[in-house]
PDB file of N, CA and C in Angstrom:
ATOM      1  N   UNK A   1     232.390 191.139  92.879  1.00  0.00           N
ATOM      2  CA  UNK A   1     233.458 192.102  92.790  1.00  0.00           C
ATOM      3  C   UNK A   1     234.401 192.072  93.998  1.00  0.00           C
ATOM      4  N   UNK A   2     234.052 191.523  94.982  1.00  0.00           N
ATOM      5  CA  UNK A   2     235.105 191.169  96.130  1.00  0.00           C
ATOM      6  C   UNK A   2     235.907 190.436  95.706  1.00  0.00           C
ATOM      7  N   UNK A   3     235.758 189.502  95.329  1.00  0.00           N
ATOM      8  CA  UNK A   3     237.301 188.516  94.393  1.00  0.00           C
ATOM      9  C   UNK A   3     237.860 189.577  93.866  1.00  0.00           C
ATOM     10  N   UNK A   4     237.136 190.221  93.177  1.00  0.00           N
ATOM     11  CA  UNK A   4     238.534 191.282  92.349  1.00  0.00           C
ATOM     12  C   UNK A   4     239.308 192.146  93.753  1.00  0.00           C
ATOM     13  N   UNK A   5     238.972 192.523  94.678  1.00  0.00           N
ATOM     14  CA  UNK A   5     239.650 193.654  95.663  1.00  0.00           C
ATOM     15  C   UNK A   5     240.845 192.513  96.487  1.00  0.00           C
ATOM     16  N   UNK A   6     240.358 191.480  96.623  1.00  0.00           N
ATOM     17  CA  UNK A   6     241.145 190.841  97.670  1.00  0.00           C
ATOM     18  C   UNK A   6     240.438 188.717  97.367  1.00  0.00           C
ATOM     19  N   UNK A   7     241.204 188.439  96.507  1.00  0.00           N
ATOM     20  CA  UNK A   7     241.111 186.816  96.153  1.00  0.00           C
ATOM     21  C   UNK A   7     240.609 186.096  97.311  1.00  0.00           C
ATOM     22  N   UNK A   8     241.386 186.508  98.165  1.00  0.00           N
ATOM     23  CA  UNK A   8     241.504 185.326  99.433  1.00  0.00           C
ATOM     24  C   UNK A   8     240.151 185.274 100.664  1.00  0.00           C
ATOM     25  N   UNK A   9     239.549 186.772  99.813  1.00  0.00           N
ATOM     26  CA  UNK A   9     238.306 186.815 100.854  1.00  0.00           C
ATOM     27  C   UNK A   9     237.246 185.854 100.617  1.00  0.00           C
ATOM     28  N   UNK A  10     236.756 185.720 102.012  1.00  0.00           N
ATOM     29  CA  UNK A  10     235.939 184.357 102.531  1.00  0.00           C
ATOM     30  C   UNK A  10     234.429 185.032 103.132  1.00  0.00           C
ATOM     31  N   UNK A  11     233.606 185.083 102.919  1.00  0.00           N
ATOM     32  CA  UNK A  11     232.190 185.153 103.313  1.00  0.00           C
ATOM     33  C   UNK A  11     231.428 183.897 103.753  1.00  0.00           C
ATOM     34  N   UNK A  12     231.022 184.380 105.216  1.00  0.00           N
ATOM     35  CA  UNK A  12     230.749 183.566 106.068  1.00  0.00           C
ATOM     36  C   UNK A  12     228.681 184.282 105.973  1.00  0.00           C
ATOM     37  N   UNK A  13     228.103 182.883 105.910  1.00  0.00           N
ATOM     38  CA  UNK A  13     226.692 183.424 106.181  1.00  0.00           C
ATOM     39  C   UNK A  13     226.253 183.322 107.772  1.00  0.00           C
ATOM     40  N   UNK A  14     225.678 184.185 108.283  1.00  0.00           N
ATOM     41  CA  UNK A  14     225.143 183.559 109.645  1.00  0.00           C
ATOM     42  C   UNK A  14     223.477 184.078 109.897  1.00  0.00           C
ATOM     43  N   UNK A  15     222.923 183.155 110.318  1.00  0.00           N
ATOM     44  CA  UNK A  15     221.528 183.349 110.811  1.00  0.00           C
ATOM     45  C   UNK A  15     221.384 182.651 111.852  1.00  0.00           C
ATOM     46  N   UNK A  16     220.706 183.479 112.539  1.00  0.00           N
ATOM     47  CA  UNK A  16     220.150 183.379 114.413  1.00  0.00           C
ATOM     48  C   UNK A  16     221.544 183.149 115.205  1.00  0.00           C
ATOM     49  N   UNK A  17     222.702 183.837 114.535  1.00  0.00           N
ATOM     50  CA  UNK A  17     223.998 183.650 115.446  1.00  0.00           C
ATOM     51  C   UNK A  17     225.077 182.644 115.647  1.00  0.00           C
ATOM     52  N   UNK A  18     224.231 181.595 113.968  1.00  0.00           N
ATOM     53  CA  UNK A  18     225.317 180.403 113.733  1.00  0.00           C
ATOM     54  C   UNK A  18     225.482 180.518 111.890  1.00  0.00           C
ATOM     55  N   UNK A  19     226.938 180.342 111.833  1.00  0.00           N
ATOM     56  CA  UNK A  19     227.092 180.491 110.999  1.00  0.00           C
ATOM     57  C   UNK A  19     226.848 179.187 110.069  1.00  0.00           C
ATOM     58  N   UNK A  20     226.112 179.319 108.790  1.00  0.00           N
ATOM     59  CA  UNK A  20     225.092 178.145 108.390  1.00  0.00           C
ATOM     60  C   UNK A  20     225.635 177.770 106.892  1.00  0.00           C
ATOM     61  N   UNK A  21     226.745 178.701 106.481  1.00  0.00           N
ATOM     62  CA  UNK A  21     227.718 178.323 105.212  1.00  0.00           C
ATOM     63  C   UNK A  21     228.780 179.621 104.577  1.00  0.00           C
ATOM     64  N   UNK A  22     229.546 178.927 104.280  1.00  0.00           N
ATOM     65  CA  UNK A  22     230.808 179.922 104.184  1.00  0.00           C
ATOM     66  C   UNK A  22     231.808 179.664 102.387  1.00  0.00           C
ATOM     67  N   UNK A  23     231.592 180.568 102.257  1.00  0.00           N
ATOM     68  CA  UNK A  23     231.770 180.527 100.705  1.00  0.00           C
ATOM     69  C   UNK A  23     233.423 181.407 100.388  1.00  0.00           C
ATOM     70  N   UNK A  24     234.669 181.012  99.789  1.00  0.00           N
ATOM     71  CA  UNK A  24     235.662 181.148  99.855  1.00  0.00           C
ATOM     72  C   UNK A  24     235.513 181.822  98.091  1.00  0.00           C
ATOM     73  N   UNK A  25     235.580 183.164  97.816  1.00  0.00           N
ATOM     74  CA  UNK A  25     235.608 184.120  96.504  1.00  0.00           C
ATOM     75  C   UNK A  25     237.049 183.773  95.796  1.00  0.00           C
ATOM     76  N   UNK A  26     236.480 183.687  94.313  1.00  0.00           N
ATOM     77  CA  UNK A  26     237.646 183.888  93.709  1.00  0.00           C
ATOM     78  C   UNK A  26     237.570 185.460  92.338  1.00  0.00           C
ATOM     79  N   UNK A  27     239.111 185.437  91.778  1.00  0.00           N
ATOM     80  CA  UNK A  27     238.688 186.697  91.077  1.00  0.00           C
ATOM     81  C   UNK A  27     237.978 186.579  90.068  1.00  0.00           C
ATOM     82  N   UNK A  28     236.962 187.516  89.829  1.00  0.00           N
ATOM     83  CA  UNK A  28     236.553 187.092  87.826  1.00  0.00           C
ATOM     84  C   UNK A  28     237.031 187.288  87.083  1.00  0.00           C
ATOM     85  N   UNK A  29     236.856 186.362  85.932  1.00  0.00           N
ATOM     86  CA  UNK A  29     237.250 186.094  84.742  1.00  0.00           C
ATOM     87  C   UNK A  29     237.716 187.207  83.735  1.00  0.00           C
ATOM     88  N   UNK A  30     236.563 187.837  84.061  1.00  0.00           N
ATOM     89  CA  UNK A  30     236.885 189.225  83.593  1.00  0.00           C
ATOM     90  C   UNK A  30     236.185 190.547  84.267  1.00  0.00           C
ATOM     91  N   UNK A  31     236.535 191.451  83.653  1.00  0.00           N
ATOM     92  CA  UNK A  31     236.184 193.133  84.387  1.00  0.00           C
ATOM     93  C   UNK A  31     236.530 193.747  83.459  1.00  0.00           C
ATOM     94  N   UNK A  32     234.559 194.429  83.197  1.00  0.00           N
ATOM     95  CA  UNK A  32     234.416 195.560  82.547  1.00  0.00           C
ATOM     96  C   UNK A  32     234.291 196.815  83.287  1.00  0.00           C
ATOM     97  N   UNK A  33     234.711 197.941  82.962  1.00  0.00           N
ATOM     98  CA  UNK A  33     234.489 199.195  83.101  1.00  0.00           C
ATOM     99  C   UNK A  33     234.818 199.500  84.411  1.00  0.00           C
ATOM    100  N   UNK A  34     235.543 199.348  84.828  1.00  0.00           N
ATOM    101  CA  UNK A  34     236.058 199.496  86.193  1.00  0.00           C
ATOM    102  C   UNK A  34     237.607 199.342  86.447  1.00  0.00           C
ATOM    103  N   UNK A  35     238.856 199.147  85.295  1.00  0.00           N
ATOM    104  CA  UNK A  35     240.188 199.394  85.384  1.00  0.00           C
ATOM    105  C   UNK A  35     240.025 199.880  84.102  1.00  0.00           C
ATOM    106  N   UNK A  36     241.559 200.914  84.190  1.00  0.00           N
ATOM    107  CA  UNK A  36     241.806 201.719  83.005  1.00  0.00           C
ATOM    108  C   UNK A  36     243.211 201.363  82.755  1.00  0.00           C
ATOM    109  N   UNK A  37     243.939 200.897  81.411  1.00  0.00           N
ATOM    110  CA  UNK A  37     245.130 200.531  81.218  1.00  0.00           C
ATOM    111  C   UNK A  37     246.165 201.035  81.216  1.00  0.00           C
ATOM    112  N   UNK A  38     246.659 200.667  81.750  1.00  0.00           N
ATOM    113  CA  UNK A  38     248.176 201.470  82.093  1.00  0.00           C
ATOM    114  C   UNK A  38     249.445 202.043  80.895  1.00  0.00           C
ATOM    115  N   UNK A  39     249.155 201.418  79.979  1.00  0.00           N
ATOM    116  CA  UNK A  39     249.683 201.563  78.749  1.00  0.00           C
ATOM    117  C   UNK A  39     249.415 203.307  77.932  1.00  0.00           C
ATOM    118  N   UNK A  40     250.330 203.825  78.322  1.00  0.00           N
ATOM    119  CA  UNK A  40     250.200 205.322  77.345  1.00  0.00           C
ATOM    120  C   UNK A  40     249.771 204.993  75.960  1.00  0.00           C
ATOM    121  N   UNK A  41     250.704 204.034  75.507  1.00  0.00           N
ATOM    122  CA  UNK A  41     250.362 203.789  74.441  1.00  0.00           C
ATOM    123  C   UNK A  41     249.015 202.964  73.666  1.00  0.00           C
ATOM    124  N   UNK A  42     248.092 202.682  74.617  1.00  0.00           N
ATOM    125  CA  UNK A  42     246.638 202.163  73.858  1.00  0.00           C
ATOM    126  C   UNK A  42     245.873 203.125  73.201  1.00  0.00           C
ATOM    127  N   UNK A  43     245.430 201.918  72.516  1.00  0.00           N
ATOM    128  CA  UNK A  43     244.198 202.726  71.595  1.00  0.00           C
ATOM    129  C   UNK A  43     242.957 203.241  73.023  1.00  0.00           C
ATOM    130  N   UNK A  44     242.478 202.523  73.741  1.00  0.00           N
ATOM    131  CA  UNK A  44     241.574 203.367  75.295  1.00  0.00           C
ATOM    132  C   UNK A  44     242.355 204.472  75.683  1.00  0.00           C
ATOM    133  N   UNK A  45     243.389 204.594  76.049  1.00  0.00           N
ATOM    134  CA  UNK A  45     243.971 205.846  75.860  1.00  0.00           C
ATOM    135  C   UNK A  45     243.967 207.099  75.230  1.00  0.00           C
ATOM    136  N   UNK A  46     243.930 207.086  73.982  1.00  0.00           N
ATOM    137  CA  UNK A  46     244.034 207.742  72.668  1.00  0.00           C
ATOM    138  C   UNK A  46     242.798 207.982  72.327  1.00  0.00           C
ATOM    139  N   UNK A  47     241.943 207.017  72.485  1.00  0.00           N
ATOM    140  CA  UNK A  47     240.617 207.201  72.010  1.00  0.00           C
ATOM    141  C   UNK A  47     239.623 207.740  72.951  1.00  0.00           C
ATOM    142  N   UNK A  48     239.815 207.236  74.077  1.00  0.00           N
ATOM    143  CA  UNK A  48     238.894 207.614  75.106  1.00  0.00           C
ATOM    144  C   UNK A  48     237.580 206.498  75.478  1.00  0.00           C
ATOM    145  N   UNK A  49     238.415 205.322  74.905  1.00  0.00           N
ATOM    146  CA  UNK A  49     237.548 203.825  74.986  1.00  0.00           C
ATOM    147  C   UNK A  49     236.661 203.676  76.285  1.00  0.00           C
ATOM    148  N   UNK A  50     235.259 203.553  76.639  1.00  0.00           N
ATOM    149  CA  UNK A  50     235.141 203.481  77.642  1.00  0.00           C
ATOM    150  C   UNK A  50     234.660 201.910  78.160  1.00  0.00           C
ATOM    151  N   UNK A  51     234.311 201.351  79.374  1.00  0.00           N
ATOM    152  CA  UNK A  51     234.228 200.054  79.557  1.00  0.00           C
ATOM    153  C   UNK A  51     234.885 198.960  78.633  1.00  0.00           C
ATOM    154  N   UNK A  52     236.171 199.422  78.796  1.00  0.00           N
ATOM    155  CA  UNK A  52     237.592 198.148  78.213  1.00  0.00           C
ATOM    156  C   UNK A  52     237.411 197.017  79.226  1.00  0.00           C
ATOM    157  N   UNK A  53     237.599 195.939  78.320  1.00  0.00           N
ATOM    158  CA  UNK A  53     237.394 194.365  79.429  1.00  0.00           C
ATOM    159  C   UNK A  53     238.905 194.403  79.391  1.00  0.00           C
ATOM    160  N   UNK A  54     239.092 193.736  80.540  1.00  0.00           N
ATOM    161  CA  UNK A  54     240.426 193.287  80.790  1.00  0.00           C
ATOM    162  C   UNK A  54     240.018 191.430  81.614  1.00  0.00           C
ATOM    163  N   UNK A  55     240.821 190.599  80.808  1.00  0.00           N
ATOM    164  CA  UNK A  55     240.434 189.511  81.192  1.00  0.00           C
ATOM    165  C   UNK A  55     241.982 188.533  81.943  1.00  0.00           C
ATOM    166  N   UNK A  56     241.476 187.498  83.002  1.00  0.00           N
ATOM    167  CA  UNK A  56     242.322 187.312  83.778  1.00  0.00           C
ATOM    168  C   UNK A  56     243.577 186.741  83.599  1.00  0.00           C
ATOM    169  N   UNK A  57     244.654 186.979  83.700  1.00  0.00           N
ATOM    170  CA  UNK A  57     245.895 186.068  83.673  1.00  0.00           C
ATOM    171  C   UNK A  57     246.411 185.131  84.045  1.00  0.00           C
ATOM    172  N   UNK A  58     246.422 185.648  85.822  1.00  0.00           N
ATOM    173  CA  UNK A  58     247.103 184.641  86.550  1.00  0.00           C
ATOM    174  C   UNK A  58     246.333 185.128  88.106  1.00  0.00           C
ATOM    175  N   UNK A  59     245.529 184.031  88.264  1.00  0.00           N
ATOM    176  CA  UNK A  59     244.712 184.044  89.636  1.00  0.00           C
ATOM    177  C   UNK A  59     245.231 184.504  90.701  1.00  0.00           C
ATOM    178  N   UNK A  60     246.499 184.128  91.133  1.00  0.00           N
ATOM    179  CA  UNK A  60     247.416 184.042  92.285  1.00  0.00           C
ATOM    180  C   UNK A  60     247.853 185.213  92.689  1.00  0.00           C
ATOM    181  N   UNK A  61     248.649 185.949  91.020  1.00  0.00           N
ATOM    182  CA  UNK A  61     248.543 187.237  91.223  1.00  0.00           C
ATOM    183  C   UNK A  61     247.720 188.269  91.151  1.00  0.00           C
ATOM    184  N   UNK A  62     246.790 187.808  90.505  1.00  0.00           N
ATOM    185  CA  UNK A  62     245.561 188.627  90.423  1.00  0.00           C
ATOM    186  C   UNK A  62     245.921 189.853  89.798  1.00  0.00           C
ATOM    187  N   UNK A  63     246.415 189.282  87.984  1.00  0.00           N
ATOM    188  CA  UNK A  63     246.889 189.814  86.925  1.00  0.00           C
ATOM    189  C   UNK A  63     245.923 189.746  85.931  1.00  0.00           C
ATOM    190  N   UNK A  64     245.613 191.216  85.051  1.00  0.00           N
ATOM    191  CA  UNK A  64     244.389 190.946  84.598  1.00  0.00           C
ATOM    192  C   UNK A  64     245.353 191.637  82.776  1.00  0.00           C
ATOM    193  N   UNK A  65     244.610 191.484  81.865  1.00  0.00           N
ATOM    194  CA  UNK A  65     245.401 191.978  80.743  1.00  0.00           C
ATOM    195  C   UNK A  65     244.156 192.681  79.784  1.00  0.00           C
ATOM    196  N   UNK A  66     244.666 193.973  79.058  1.00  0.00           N
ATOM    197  CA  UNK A  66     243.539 194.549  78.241  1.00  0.00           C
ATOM    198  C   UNK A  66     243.421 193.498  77.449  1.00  0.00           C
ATOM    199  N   UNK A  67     242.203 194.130  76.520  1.00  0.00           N
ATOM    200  CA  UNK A  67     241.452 193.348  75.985  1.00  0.00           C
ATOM    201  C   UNK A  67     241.893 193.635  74.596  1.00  0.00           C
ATOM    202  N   UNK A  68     242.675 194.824  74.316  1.00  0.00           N
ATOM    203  CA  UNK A  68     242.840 196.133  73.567  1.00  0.00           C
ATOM    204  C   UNK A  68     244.394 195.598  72.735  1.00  0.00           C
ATOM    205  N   UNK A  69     245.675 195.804  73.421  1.00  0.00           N
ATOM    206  CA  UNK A  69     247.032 196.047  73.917  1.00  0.00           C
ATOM    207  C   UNK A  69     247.439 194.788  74.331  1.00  0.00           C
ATOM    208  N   UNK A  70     246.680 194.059  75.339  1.00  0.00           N
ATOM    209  CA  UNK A  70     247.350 193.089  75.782  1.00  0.00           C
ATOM    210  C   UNK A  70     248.100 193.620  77.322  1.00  0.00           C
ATOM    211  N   UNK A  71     248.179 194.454  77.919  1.00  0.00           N
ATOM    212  CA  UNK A  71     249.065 195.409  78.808  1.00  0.00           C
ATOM    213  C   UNK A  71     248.589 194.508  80.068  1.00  0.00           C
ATOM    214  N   UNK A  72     249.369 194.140  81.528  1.00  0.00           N
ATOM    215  CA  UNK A  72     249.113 193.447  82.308  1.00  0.00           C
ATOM    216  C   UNK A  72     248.982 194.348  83.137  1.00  0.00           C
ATOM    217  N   UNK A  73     248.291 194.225  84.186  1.00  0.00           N
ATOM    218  CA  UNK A  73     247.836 195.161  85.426  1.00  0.00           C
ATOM    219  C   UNK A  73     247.732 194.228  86.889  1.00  0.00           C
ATOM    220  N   UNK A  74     248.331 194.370  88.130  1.00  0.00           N
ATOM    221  CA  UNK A  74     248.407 193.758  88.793  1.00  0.00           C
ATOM    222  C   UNK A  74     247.688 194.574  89.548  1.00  0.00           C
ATOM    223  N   UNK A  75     246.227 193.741  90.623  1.00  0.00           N
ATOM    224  CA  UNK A  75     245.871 194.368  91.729  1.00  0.00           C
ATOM    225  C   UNK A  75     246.073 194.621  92.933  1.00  0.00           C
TER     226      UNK A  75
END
């Protein structure tokens, strides 16, 4: 879930004070239950849909789209 807050974050491992591998996050593919769509007009809206997937668009921007609507959400 760190890819989703911030793409570019990098996790570094360290033991006994050297760092021993470093792993560069990207966003996931998708995300359940944790954004709500921006669209007045959805059916999650209206209905009260809960854990809507929203799946990814565009990495770079770290644009994700319902699953529902189609509605784009930028993080």
């Amino acid at each position: 879930m760190l890819g989703l807050i911030d793409p570019d974050v990098t996790i570094s491992y360290i033991k006994d004070g050297e760092r021993i591998n470093k792993v560069s996050l990207t966003p996931p593919e998708t995300v359940t239950g944790i954004l709500a769509c921006k669209n007045p007009r959805c059916i999650t809206n209206q209905e009260r849909i809960h854990n809507v997937t929203f799946y990814l668009v565009d990495a770079k921007s770290n644009q994700y789209a319902c699953e529902y609507c189609d509605a784009r959400t930028h993080l």
